[in-house]
N, C-alpha and C. Protein backbone atom coordinates (compact mmCIF):
# COMPACT_ATOMS: atom_id res chain seq x y z
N UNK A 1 104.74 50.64 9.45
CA UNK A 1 105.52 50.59 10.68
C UNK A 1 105.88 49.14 11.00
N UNK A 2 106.80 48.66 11.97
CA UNK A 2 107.26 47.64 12.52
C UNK A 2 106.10 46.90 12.85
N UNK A 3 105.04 47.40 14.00
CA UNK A 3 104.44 46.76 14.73
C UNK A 3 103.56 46.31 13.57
N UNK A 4 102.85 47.15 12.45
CA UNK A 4 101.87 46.70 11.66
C UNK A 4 102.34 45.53 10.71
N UNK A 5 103.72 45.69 10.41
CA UNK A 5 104.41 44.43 9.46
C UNK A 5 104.28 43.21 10.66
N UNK A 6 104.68 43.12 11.82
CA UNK A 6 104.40 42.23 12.21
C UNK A 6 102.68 42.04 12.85
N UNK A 7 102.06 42.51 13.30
CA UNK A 7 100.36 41.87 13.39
C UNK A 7 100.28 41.87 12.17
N UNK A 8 100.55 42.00 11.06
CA UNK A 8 99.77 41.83 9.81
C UNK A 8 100.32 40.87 9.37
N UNK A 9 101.56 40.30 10.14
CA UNK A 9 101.98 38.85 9.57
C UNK A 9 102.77 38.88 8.44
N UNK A 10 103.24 40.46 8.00
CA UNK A 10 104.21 40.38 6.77
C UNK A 10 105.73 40.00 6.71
N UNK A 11 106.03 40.28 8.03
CA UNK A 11 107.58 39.98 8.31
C UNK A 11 107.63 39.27 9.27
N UNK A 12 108.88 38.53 9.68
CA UNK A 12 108.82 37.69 10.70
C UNK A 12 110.15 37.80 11.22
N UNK A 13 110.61 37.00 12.11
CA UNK A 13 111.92 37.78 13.07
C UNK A 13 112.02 38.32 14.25
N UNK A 14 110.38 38.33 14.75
CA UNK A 14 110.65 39.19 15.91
C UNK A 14 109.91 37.70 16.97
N UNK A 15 110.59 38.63 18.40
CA UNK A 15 110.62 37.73 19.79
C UNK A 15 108.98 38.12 19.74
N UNK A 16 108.44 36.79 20.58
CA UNK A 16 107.39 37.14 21.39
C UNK A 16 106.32 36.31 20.38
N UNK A 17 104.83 36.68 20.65
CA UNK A 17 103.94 35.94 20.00
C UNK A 17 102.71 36.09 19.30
N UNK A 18 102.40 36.10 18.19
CA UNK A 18 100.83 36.37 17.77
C UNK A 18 100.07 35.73 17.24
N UNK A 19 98.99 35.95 18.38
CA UNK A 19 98.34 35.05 17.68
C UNK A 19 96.75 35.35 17.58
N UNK A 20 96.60 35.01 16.12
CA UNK A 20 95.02 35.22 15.61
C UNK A 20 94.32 34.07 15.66
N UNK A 21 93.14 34.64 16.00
CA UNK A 21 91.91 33.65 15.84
C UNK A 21 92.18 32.00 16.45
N UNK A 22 93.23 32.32 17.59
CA UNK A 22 93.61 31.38 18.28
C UNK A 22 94.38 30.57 17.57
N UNK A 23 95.27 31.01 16.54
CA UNK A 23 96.13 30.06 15.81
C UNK A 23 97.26 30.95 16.03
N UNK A 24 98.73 30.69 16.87
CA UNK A 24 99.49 31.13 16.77
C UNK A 24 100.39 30.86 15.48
N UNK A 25 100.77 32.28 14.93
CA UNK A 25 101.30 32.86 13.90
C UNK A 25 102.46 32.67 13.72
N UNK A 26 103.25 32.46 14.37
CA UNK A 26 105.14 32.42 14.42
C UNK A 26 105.15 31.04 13.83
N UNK A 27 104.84 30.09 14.28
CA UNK A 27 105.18 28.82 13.75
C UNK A 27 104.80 28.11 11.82
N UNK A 28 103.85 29.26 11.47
CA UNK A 28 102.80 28.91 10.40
C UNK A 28 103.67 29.03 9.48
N UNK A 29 103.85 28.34 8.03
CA UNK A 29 104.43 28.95 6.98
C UNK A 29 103.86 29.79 6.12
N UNK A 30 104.71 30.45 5.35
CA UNK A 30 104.61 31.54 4.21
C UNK A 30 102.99 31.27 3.45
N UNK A 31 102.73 30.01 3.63
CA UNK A 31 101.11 30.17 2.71
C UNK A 31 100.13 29.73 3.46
N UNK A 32 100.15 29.48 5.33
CA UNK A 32 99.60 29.44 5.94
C UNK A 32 99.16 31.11 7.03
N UNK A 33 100.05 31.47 6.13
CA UNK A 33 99.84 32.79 7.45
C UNK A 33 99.50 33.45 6.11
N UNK A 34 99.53 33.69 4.90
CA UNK A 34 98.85 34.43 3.74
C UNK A 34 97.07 34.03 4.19
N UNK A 35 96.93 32.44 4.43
CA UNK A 35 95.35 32.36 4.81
C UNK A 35 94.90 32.90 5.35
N UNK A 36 95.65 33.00 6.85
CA UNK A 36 95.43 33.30 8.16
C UNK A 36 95.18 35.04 7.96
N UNK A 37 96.37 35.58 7.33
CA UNK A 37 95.87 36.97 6.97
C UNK A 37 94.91 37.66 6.22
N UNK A 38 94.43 36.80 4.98
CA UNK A 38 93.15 36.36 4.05
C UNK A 38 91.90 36.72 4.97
N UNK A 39 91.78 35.74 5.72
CA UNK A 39 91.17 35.41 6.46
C UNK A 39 90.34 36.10 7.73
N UNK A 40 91.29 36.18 8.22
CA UNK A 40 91.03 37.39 9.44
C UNK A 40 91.64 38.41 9.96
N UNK A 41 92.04 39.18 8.60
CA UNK A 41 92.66 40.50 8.49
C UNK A 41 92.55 41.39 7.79
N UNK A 42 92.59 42.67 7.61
CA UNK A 42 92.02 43.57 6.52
C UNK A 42 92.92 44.65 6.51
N UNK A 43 93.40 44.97 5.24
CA UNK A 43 94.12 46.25 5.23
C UNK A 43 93.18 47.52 4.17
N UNK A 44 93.68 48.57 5.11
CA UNK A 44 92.69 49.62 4.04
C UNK A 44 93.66 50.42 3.87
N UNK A 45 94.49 50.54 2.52
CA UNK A 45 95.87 50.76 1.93
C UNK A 45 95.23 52.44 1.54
N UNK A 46 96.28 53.42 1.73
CA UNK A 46 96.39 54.59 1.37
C UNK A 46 95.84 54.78 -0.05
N UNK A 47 95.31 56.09 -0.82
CA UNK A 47 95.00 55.78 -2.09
C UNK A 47 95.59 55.28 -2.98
N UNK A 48 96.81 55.11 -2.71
CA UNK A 48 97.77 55.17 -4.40
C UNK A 48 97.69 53.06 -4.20
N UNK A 49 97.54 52.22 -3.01
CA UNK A 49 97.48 50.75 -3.51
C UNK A 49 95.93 50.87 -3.84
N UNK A 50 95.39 51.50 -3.95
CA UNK A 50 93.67 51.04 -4.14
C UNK A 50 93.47 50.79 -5.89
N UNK A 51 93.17 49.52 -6.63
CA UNK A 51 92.50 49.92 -7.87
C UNK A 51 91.87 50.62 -8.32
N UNK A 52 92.51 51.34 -9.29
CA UNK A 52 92.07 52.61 -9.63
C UNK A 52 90.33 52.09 -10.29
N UNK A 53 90.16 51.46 -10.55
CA UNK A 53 88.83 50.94 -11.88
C UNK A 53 87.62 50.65 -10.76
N UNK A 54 88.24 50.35 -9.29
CA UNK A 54 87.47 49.93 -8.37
C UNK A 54 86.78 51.33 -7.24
N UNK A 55 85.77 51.34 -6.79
CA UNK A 55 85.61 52.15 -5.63
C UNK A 55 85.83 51.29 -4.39
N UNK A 56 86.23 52.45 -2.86
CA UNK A 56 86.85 52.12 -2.00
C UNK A 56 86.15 50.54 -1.42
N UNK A 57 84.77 50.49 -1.26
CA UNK A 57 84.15 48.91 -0.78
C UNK A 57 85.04 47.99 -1.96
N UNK A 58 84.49 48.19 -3.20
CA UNK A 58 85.11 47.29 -4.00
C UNK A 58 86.58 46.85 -4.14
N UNK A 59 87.40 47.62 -3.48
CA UNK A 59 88.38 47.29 -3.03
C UNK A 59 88.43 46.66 -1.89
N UNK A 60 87.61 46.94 -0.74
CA UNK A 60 87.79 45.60 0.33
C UNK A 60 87.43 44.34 -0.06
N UNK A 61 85.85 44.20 -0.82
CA UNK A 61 85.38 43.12 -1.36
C UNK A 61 86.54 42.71 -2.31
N UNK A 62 86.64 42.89 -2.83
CA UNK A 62 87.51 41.97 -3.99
C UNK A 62 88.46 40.78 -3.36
N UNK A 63 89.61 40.92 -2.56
CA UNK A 63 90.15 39.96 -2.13
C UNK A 63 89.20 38.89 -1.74
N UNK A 64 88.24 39.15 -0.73
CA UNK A 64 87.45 37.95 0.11
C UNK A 64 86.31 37.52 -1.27
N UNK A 65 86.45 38.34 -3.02
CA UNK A 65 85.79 36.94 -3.74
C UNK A 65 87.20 36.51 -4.41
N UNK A 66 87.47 36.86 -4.36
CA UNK A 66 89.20 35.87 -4.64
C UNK A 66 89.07 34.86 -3.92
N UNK A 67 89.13 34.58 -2.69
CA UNK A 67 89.28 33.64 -2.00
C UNK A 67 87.85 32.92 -1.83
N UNK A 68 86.95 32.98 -2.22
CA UNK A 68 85.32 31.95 -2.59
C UNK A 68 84.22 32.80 -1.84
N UNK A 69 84.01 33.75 -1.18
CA UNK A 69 83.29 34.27 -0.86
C UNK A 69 82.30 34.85 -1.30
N UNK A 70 81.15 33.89 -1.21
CA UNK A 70 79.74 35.00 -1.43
C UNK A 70 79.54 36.79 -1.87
N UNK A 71 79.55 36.88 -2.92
CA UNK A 71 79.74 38.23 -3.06
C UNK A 71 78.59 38.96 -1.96
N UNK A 72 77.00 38.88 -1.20
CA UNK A 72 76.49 39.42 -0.18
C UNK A 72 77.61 39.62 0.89
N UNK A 73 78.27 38.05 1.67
CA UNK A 73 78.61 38.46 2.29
C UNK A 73 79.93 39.15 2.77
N UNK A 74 81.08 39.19 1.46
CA UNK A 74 81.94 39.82 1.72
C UNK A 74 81.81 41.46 1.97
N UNK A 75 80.57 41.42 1.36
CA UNK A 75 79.97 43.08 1.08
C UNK A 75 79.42 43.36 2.84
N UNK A 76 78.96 42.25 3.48
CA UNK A 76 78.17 42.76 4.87
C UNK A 76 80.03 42.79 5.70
N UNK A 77 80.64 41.82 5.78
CA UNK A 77 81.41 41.68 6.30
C UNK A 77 82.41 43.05 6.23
């Protein structure tokens, strides 16, 4: 939907303002708002984006050890 492309920071274009983790989002560029979404956002994609080789946790975990995370705590998180 609209509203989820924009809180999720995928599209941009629209009036008004968001902002995460006290960093407003509109102003950030294309590999600052990928962090920002990295970071402190989570999508739990219908079955057909999920890796197939992976089960459903291992699909949340995986991005956050992409990005340096402690494999414990991406798992508590």
């Amino acid at each position: 939907s609209t509203m989820l492309q924009a809180v999720g920071l995928l599209e941009g274009g629209f009036t008004g303002q968001i902002e995460i983790a006290g960093v407003e989002a509109s102003a950030l560029s294309a590999d600052a708002r990928t962090s920002l979404r990295r970071d402190h956002l989570g999508f739990v994609y219908q079955f057909h984006h999920l890796l197939p080789d992976f089960n459903a946790t291992e699909n949340v975990v995986l991005p956050q050890l992409v990005a340096g995370k402690p494999a414990a705590e991406a798992k508590e998180r």
